[in-house]
C-alpha atoms as a PDB file:
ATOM      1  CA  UNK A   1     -17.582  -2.376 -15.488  1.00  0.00           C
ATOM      2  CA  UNK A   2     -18.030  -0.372 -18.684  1.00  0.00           C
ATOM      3  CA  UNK A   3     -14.578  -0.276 -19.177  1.00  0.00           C
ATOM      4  CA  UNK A   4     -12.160  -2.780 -20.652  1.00  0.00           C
ATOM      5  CA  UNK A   5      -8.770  -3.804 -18.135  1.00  0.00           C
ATOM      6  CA  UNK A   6      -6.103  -2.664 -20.939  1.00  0.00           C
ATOM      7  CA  UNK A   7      -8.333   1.234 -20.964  1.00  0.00           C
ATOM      8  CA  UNK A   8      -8.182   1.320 -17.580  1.00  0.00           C
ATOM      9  CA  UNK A   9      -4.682   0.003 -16.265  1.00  0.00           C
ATOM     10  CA  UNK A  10      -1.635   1.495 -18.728  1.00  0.00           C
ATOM     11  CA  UNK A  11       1.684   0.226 -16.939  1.00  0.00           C
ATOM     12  CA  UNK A  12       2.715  -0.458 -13.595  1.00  0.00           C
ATOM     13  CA  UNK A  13       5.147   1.937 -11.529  1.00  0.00           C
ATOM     14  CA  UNK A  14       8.631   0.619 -11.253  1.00  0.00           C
ATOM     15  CA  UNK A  15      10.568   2.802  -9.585  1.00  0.00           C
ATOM     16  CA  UNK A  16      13.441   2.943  -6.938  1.00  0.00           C
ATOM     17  CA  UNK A  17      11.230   4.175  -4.143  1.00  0.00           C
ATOM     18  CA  UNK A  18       8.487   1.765  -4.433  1.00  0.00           C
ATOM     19  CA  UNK A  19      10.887  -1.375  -5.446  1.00  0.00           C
ATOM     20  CA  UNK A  20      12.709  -0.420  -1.403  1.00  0.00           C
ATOM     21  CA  UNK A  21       9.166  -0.625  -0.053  1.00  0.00           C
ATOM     22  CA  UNK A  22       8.228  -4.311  -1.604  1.00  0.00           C
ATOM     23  CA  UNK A  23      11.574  -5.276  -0.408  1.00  0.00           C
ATOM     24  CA  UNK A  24      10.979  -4.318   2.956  1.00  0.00           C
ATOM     25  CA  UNK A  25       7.712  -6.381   2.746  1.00  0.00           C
ATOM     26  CA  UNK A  26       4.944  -3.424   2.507  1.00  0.00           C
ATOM     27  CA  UNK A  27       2.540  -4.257  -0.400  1.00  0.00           C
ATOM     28  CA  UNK A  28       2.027  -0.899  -1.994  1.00  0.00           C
ATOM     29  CA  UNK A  29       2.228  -1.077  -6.107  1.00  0.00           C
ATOM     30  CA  UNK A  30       2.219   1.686  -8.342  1.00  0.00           C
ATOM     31  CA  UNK A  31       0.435   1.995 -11.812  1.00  0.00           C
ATOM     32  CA  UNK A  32      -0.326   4.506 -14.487  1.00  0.00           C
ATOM     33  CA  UNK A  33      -4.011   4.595 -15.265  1.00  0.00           C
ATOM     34  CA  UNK A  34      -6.284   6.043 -17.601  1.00  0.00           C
ATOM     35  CA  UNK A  35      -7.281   9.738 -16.620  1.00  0.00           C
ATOM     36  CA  UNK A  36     -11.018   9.040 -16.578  1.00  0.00           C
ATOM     37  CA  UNK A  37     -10.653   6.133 -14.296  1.00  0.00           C
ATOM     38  CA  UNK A  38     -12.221   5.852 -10.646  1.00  0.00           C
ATOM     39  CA  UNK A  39     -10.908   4.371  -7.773  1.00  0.00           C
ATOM     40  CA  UNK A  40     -13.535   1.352  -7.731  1.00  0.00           C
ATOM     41  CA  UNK A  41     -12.669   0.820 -11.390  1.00  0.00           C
ATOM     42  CA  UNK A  42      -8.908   0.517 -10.917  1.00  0.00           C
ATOM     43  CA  UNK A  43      -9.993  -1.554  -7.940  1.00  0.00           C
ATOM     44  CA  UNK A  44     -11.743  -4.238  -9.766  1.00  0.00           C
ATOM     45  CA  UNK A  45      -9.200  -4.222 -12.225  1.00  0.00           C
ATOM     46  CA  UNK A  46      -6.286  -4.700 -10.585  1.00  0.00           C
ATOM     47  CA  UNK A  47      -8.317  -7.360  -8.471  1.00  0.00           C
ATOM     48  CA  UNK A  48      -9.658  -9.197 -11.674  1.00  0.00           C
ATOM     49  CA  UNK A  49      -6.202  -9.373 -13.941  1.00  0.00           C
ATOM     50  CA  UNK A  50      -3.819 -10.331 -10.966  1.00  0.00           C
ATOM     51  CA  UNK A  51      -6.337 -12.190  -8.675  1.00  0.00           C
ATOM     52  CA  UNK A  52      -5.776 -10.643  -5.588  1.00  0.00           C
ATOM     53  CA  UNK A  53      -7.435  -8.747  -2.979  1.00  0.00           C
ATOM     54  CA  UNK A  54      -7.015  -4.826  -2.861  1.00  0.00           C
ATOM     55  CA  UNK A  55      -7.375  -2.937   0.392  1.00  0.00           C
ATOM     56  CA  UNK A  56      -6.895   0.591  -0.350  1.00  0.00           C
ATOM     57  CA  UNK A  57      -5.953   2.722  -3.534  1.00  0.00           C
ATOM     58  CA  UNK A  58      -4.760   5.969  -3.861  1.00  0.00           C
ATOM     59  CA  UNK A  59      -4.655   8.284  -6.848  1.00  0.00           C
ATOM     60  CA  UNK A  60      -2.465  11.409  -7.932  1.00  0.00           C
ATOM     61  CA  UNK A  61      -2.679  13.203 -11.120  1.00  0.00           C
ATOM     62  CA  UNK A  62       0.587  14.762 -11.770  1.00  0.00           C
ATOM     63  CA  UNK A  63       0.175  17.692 -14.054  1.00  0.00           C
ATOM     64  CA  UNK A  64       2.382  17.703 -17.526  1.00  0.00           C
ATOM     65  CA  UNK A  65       5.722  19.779 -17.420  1.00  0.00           C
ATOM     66  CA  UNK A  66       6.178  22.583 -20.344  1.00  0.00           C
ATOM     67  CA  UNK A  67       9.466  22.214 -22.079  1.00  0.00           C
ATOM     68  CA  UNK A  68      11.713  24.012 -24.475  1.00  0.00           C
ATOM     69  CA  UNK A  69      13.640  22.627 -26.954  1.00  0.00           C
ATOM     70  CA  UNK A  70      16.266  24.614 -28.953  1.00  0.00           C
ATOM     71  CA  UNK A  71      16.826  22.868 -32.954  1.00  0.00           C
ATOM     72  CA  UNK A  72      18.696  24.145 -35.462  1.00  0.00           C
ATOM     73  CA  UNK A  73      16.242  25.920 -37.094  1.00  0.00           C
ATOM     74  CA  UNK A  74      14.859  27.424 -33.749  1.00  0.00           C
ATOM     75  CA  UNK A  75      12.828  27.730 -30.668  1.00  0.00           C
ATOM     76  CA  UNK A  76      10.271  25.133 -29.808  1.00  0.00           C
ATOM     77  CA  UNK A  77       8.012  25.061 -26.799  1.00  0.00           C
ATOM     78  CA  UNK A  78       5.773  21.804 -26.057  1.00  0.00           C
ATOM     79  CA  UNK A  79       4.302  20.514 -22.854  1.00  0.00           C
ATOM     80  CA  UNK A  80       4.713  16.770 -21.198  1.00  0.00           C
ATOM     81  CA  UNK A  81       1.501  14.240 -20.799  1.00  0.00           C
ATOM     82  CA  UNK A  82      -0.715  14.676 -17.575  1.00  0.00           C
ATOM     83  CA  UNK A  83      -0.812  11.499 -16.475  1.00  0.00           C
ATOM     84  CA  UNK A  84      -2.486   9.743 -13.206  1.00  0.00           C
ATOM     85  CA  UNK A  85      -0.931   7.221 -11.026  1.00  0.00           C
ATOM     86  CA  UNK A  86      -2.847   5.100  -8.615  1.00  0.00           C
ATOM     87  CA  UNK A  87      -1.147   3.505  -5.396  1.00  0.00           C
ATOM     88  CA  UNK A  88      -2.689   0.140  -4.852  1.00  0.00           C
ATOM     89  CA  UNK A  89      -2.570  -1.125  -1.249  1.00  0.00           C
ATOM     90  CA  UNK A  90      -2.818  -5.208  -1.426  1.00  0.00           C
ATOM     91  CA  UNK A  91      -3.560  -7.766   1.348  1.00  0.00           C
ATOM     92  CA  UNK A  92      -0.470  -9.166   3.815  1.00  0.00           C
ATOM     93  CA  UNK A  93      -0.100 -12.221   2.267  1.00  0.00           C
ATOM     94  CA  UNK A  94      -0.742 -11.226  -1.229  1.00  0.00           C
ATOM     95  CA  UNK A  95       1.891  -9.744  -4.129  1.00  0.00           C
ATOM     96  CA  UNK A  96       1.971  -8.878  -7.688  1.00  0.00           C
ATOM     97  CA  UNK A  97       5.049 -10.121  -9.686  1.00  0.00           C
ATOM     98  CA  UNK A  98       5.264  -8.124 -12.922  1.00  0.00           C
ATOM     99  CA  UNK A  99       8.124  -9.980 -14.593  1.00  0.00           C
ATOM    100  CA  UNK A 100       6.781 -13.352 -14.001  1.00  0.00           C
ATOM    101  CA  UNK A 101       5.698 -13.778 -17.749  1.00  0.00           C
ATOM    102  CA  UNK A 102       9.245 -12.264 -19.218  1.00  0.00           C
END
């Protein structure tokens, strides 16, 4: 692996949709990764900084959003960061606990 685990893996996912699914025991985790990265590469990285076995990952890129912002002195346009998001499908009896370390 050419890459390094802190260029490849971002941030994890916490949001309300994936938080209902852990609590109704499926193992699906979300992360932001870096736009260059493959799905073996998230793969061993996920599986070599939390130690646990991955079954299946999925990947999205969602495009960036153009905005306008009005300031006093006028009209601005600018566009939001395309980022990618990888759904990481773990083992049964496996889990990843992202506040353990808080």
């Amino acid at each position: 692996m050419s890459k390094k685990l802190k260029d490849i893996l971002i941030k994890p996912l916490l949001t309300e949709k994936l938080t209902d699914l852990q609590e109704k025991g499926v193992n699906i985790y979300g992360f932001i990764v870096a736009k260059d990265a493959n799905k073996i590469e998230i793969k061993e990285a996920i599986e070599k900084k939390f130690k646990v076995e991955v079954i299946n990952v999925r990947t999205v890129i969602r495009k960036g959003k153009s905005r306008t912002q009005f300031r006093r002195s006028g009209r601005f346009t600018g566009k939001t960061a395309t980022i990618k998001k990888a759904y990481v499908t773990l083992k049964e009896d496996q889990k990843i606990d992202f506040f353990e370390n808080v």
